[in-house]
ModelCIF file with pLDDT and N, C-alpha, C, O atoms, coordinates in Angstrom:
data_MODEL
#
_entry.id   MODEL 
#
_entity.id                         1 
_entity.type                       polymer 
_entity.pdbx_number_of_molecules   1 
#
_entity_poly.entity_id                      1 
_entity_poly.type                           'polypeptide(L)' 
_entity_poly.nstd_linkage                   no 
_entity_poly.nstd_monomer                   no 
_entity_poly.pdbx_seq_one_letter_code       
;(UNK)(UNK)(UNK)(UNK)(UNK)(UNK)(UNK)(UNK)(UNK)(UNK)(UNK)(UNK)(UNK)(UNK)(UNK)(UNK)
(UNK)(UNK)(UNK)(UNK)(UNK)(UNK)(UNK)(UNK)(UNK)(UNK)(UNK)(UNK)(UNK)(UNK)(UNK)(UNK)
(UNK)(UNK)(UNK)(UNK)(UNK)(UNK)(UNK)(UNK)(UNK)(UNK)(UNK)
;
_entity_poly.pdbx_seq_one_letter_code_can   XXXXXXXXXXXXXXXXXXXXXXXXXXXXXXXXXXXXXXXXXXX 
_entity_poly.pdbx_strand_id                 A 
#
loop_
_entity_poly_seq.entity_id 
_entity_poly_seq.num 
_entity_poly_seq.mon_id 
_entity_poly_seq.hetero 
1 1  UNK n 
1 2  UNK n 
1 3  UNK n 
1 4  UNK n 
1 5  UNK n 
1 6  UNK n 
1 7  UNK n 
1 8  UNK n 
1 9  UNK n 
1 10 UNK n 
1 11 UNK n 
1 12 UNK n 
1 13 UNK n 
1 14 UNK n 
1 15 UNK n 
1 16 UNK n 
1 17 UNK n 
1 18 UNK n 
1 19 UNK n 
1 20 UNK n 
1 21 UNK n 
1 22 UNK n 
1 23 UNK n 
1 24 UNK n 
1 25 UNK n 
1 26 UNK n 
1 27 UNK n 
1 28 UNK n 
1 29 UNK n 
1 30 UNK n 
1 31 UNK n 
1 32 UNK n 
1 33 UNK n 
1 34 UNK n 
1 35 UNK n 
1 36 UNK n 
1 37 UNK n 
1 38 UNK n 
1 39 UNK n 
1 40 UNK n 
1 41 UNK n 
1 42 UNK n 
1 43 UNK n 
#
_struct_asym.id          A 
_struct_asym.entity_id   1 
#
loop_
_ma_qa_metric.id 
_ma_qa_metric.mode 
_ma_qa_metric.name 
_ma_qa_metric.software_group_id 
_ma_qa_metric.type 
1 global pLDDT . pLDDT 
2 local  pLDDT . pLDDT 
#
_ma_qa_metric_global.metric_id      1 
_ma_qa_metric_global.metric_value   95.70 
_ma_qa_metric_global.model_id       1 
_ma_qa_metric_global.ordinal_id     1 
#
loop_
_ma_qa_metric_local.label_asym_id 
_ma_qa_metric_local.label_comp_id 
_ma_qa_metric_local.label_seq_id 
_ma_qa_metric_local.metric_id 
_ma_qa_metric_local.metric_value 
_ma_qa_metric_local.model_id 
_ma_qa_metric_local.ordinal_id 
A UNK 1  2 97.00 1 1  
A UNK 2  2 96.00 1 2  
A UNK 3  2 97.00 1 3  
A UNK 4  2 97.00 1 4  
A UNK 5  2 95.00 1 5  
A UNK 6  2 97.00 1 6  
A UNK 7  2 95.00 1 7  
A UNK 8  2 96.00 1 8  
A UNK 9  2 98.00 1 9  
A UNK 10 2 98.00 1 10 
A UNK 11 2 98.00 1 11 
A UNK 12 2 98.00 1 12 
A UNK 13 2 96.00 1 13 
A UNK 14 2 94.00 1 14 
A UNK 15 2 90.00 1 15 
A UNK 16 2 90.00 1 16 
A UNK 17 2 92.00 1 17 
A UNK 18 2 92.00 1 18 
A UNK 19 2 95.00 1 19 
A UNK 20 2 95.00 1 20 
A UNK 21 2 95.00 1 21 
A UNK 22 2 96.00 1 22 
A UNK 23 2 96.00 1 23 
A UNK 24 2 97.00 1 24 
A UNK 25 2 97.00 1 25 
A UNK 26 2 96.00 1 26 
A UNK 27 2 97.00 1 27 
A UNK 28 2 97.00 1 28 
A UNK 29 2 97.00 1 29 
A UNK 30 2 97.00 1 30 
A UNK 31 2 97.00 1 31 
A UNK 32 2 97.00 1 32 
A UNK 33 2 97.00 1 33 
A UNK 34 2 98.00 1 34 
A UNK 35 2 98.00 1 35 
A UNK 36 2 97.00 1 36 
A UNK 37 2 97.00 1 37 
A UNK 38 2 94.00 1 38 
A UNK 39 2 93.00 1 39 
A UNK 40 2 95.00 1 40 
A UNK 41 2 95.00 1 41 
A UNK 42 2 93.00 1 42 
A UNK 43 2 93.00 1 43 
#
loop_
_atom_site.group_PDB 
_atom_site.id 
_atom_site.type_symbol 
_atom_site.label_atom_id 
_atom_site.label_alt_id 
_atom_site.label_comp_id 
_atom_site.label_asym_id 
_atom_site.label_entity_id 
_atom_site.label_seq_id 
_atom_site.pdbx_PDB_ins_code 
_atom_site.Cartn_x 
_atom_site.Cartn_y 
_atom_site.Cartn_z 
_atom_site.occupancy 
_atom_site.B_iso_or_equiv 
_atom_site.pdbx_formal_charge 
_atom_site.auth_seq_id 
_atom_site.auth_comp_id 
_atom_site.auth_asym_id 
_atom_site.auth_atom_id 
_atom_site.pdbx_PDB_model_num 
ATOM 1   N N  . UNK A 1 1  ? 82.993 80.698 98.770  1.00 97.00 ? 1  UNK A N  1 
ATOM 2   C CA . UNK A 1 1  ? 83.390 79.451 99.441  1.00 97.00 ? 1  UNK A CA 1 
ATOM 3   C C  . UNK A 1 1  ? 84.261 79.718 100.660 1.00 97.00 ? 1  UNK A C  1 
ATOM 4   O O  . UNK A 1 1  ? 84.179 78.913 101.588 1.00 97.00 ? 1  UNK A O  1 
ATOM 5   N N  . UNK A 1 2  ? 85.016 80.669 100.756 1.00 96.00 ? 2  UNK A N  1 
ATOM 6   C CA . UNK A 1 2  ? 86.039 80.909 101.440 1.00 96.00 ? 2  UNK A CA 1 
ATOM 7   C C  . UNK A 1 2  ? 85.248 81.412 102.833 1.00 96.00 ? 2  UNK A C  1 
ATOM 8   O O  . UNK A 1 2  ? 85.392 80.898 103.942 1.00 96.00 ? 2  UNK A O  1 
ATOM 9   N N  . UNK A 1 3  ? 84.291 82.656 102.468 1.00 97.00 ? 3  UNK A N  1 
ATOM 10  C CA . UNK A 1 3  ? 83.684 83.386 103.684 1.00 97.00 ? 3  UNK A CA 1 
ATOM 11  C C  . UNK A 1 3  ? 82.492 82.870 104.283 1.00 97.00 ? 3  UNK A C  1 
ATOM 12  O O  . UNK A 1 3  ? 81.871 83.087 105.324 1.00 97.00 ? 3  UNK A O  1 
ATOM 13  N N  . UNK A 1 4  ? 82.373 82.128 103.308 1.00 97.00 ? 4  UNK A N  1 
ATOM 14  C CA . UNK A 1 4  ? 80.221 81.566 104.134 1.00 97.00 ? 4  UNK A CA 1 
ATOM 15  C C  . UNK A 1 4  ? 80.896 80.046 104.704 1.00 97.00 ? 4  UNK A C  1 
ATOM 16  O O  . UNK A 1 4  ? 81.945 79.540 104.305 1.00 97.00 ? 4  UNK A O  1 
ATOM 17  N N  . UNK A 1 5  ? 80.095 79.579 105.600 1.00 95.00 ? 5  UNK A N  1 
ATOM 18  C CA . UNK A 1 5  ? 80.629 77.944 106.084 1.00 95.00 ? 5  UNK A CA 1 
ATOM 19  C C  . UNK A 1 5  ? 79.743 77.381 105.236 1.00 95.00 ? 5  UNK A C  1 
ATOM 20  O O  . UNK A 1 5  ? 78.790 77.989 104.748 1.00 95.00 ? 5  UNK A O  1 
ATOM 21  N N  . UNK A 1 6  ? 80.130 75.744 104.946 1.00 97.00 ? 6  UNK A N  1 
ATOM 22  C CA . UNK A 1 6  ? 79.272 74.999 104.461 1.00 97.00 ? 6  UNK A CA 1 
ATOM 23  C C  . UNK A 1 6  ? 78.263 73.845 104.770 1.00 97.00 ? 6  UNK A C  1 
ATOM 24  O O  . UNK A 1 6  ? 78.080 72.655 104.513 1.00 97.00 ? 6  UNK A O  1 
ATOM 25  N N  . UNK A 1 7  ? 77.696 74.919 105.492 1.00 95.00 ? 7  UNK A N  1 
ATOM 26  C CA . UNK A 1 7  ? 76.285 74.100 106.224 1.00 95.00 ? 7  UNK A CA 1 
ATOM 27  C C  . UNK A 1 7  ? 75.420 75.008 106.705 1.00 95.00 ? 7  UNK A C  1 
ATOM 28  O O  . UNK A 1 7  ? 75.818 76.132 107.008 1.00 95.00 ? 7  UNK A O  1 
ATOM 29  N N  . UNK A 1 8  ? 73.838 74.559 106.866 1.00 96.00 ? 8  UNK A N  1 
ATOM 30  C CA . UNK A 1 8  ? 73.178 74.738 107.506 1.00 96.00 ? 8  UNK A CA 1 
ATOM 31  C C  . UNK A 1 8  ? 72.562 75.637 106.110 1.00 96.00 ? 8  UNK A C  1 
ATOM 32  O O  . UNK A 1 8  ? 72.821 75.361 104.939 1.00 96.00 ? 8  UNK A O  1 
ATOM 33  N N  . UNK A 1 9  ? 71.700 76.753 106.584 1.00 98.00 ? 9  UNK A N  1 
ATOM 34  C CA . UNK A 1 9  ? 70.817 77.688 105.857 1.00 98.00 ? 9  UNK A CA 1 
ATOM 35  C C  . UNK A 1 9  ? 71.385 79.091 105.654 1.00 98.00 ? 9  UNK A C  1 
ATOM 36  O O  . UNK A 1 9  ? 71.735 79.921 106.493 1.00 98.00 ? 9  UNK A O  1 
ATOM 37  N N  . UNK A 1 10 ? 71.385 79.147 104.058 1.00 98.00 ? 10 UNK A N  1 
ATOM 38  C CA . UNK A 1 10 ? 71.601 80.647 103.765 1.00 98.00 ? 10 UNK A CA 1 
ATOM 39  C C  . UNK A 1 10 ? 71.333 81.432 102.695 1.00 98.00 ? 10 UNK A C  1 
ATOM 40  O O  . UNK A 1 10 ? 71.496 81.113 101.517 1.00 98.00 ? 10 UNK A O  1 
ATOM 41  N N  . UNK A 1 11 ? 70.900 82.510 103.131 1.00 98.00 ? 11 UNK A N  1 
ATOM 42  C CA . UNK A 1 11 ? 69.719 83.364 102.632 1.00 98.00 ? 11 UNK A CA 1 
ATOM 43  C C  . UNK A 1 11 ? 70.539 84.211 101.536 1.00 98.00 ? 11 UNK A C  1 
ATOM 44  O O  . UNK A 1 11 ? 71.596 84.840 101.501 1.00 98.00 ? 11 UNK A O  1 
ATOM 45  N N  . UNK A 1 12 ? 69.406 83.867 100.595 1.00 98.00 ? 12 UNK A N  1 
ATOM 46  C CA . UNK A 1 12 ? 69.853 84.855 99.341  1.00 98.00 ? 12 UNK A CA 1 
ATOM 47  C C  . UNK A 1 12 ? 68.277 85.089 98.303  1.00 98.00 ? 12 UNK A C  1 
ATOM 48  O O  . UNK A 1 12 ? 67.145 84.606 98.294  1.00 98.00 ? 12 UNK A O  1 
ATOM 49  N N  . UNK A 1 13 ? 69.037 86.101 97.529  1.00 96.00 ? 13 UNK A N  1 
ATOM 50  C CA . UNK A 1 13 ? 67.577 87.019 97.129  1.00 96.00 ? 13 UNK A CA 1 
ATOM 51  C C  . UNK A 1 13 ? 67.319 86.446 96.123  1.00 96.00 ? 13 UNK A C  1 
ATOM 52  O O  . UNK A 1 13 ? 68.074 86.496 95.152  1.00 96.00 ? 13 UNK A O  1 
ATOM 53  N N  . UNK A 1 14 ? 65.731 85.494 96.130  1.00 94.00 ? 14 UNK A N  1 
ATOM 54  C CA . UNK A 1 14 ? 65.438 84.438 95.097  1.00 94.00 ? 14 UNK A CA 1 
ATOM 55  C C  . UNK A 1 14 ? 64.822 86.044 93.884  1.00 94.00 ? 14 UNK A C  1 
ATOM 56  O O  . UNK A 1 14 ? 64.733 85.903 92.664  1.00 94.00 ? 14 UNK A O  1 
ATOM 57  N N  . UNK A 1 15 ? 64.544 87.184 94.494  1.00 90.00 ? 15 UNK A N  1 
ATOM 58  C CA . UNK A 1 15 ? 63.932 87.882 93.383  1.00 90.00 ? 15 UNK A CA 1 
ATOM 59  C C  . UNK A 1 15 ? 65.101 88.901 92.820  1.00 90.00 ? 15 UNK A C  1 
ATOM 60  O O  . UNK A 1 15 ? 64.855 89.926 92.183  1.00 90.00 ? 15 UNK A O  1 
ATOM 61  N N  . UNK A 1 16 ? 66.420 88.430 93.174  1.00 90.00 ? 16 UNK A N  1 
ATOM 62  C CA . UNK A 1 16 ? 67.504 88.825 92.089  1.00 90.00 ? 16 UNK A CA 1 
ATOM 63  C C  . UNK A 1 16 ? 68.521 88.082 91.330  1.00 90.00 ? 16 UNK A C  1 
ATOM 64  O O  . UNK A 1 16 ? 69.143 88.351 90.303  1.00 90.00 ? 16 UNK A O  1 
ATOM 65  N N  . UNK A 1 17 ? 68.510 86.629 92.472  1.00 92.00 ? 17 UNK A N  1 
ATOM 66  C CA . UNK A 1 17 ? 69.461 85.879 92.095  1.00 92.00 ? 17 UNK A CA 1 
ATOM 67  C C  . UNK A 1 17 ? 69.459 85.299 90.789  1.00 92.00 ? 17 UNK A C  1 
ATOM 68  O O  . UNK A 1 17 ? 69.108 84.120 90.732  1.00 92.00 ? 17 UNK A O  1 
ATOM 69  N N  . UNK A 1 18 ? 69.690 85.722 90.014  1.00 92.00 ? 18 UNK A N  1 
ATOM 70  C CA . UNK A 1 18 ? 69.534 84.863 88.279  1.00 92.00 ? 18 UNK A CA 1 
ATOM 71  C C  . UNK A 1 18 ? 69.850 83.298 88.641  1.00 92.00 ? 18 UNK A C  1 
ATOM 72  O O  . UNK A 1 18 ? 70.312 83.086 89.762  1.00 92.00 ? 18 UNK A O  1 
ATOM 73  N N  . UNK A 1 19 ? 69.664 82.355 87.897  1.00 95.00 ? 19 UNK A N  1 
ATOM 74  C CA . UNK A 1 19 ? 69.584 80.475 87.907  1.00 95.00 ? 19 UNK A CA 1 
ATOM 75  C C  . UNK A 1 19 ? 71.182 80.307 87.730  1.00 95.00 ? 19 UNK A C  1 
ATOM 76  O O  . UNK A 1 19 ? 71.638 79.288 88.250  1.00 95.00 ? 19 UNK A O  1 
ATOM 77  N N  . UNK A 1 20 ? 72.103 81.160 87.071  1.00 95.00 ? 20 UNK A N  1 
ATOM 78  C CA . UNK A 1 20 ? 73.456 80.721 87.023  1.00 95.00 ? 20 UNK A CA 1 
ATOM 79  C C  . UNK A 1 20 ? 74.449 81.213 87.965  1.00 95.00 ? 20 UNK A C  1 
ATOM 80  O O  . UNK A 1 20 ? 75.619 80.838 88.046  1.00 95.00 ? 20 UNK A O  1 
ATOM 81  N N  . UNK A 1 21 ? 73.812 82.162 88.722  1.00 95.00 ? 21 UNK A N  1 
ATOM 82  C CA . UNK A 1 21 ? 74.627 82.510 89.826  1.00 95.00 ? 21 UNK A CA 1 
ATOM 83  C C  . UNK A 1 21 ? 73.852 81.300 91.029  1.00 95.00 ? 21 UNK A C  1 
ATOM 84  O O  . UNK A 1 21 ? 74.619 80.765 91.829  1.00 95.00 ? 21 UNK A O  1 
ATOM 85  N N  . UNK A 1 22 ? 72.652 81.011 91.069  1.00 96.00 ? 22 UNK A N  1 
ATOM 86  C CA . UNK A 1 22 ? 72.322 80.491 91.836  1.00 96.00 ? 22 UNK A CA 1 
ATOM 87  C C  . UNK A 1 22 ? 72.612 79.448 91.879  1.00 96.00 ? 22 UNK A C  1 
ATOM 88  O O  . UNK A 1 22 ? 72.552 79.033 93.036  1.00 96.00 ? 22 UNK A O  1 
ATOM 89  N N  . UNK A 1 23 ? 73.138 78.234 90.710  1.00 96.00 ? 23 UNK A N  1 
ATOM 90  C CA . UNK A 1 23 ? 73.851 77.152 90.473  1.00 96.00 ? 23 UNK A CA 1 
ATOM 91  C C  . UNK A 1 23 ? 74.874 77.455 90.479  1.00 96.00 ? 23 UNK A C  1 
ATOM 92  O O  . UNK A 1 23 ? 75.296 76.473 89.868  1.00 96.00 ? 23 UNK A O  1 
ATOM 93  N N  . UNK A 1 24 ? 76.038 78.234 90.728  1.00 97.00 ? 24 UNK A N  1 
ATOM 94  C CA . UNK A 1 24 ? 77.393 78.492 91.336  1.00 97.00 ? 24 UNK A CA 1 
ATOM 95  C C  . UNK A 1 24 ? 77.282 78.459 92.627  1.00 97.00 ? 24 UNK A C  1 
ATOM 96  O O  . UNK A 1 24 ? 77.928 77.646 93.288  1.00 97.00 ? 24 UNK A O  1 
ATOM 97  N N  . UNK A 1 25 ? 76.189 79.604 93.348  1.00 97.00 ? 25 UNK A N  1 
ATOM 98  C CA . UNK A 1 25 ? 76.642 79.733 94.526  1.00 97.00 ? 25 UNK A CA 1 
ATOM 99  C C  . UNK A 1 25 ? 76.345 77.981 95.037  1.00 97.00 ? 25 UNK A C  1 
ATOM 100 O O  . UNK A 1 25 ? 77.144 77.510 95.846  1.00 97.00 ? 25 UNK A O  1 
ATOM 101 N N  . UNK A 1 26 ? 75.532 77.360 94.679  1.00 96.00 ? 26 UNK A N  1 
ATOM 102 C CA . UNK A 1 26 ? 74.960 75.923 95.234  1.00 96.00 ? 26 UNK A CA 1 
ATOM 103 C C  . UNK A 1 26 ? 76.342 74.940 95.042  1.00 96.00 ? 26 UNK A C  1 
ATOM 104 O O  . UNK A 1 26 ? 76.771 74.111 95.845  1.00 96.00 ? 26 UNK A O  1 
ATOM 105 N N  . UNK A 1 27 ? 76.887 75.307 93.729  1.00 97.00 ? 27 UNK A N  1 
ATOM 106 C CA . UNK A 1 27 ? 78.064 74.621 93.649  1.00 97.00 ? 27 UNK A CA 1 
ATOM 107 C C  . UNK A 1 27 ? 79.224 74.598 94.681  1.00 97.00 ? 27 UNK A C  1 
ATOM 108 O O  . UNK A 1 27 ? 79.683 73.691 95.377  1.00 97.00 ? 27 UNK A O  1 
ATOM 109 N N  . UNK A 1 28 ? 79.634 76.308 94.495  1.00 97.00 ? 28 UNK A N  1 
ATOM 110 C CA . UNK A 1 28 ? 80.514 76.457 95.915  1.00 97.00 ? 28 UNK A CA 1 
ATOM 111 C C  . UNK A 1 28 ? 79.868 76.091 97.495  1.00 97.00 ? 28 UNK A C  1 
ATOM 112 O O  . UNK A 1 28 ? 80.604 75.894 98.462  1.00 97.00 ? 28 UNK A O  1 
ATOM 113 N N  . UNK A 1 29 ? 78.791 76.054 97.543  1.00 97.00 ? 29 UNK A N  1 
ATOM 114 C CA . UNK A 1 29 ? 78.991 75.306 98.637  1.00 97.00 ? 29 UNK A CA 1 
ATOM 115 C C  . UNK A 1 29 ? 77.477 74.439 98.560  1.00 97.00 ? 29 UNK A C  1 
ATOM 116 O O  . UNK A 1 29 ? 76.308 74.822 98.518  1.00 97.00 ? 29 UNK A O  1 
ATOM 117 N N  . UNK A 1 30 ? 78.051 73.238 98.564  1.00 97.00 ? 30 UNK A N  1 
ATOM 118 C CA . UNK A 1 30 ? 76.942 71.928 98.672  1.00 97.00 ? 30 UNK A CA 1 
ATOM 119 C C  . UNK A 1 30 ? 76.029 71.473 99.663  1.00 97.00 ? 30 UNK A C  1 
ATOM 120 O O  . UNK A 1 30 ? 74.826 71.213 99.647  1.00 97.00 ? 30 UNK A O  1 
ATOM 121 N N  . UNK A 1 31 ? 76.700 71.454 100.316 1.00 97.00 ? 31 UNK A N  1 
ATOM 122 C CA . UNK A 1 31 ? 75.962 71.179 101.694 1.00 97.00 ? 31 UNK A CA 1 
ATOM 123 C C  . UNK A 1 31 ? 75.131 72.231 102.304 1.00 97.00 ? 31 UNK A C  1 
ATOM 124 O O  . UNK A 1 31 ? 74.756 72.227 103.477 1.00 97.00 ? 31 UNK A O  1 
ATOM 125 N N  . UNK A 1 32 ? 74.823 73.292 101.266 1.00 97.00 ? 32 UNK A N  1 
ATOM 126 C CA . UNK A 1 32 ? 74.393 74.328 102.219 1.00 97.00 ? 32 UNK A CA 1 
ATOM 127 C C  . UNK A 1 32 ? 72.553 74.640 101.396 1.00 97.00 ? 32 UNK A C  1 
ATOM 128 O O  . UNK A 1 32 ? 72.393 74.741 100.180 1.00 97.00 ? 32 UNK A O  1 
ATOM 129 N N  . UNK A 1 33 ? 71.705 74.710 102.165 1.00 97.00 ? 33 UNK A N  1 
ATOM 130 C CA . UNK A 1 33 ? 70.029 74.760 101.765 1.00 97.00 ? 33 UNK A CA 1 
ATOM 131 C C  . UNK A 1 33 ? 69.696 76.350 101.544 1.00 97.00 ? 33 UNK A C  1 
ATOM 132 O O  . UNK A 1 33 ? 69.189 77.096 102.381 1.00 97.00 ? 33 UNK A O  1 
ATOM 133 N N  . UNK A 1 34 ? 70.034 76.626 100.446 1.00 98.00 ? 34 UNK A N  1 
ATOM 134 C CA . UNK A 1 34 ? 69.799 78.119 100.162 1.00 98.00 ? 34 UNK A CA 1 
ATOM 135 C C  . UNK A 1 34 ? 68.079 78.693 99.862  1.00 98.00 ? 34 UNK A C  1 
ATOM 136 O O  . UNK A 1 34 ? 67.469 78.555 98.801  1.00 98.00 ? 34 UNK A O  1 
ATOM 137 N N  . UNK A 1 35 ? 67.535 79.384 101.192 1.00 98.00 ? 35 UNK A N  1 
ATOM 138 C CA . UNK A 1 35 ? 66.133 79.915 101.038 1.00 98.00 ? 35 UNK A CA 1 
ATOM 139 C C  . UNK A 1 35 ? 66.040 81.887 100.857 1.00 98.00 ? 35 UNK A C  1 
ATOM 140 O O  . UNK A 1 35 ? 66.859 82.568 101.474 1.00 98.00 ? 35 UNK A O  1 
ATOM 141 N N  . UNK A 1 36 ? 65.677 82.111 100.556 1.00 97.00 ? 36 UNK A N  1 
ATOM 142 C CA . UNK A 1 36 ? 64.853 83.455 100.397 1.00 97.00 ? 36 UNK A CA 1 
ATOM 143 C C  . UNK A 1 36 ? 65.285 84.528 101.545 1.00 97.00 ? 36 UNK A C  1 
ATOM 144 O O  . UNK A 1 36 ? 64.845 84.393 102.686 1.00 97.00 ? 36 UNK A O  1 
ATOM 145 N N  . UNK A 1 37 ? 65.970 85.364 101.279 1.00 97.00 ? 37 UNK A N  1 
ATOM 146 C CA . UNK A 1 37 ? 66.497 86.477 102.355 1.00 97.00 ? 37 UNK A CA 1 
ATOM 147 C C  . UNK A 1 37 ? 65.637 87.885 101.830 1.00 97.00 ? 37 UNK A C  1 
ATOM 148 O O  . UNK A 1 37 ? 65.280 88.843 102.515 1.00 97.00 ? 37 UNK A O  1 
ATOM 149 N N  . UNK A 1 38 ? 65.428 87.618 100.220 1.00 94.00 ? 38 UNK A N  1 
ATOM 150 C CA . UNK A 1 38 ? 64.788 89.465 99.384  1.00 94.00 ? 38 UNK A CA 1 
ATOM 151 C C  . UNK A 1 38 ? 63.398 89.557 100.015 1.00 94.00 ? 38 UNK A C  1 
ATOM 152 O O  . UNK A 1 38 ? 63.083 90.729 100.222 1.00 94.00 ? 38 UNK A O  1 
ATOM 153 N N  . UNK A 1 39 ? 62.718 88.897 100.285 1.00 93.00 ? 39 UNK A N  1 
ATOM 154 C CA . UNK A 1 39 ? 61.150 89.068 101.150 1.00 93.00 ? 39 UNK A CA 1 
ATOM 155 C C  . UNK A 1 39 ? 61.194 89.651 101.993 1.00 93.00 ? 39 UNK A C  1 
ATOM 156 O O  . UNK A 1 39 ? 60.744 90.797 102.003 1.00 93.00 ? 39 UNK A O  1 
ATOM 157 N N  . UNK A 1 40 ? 61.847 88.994 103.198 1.00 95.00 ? 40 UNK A N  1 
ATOM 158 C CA . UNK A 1 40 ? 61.943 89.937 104.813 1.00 95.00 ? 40 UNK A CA 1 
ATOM 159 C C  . UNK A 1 40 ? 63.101 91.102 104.596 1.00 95.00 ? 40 UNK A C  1 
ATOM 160 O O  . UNK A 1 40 ? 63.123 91.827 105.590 1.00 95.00 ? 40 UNK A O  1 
ATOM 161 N N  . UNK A 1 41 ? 63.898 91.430 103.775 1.00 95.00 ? 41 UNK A N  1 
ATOM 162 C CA . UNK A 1 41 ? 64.759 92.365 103.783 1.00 95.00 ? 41 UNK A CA 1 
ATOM 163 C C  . UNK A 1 41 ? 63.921 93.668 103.429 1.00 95.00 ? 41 UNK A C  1 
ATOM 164 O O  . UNK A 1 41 ? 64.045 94.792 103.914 1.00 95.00 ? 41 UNK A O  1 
ATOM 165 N N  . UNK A 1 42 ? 63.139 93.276 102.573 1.00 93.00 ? 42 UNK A N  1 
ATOM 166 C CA . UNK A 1 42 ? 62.305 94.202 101.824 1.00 93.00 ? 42 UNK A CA 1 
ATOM 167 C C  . UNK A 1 42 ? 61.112 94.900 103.141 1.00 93.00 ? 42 UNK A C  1 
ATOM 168 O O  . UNK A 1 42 ? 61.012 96.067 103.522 1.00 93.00 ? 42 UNK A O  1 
ATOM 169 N N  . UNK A 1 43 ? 60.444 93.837 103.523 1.00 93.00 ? 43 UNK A N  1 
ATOM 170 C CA . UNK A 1 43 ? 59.815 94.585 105.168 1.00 93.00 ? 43 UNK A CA 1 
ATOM 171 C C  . UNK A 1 43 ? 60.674 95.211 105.846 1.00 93.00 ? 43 UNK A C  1 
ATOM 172 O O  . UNK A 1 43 ? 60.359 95.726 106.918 1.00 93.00 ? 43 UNK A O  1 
#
């Protein structure tokens, strides 16, 4: 919450992120549309 802002789009790895970290991180920040960063990292 402290280091990411809360808005706009941010990328995180849907093929590591487990569902309860991923409902925290959504928690700490609300306003923010979390899509897929592990695909293109991986290219």
């Amino acid at each position: 919450k402290q280091e990411i802002p809360n808005e706009g789009k941010v990328g995180v790895e849907f093929d590591h992120m487990n569902l309860d970290v991923f409902k925290k991180v959504g928690d700490a920040l609300p306003n923010v549309h979390l899509v897929d960063i592990g695909q293109p990292t991986m290219k």
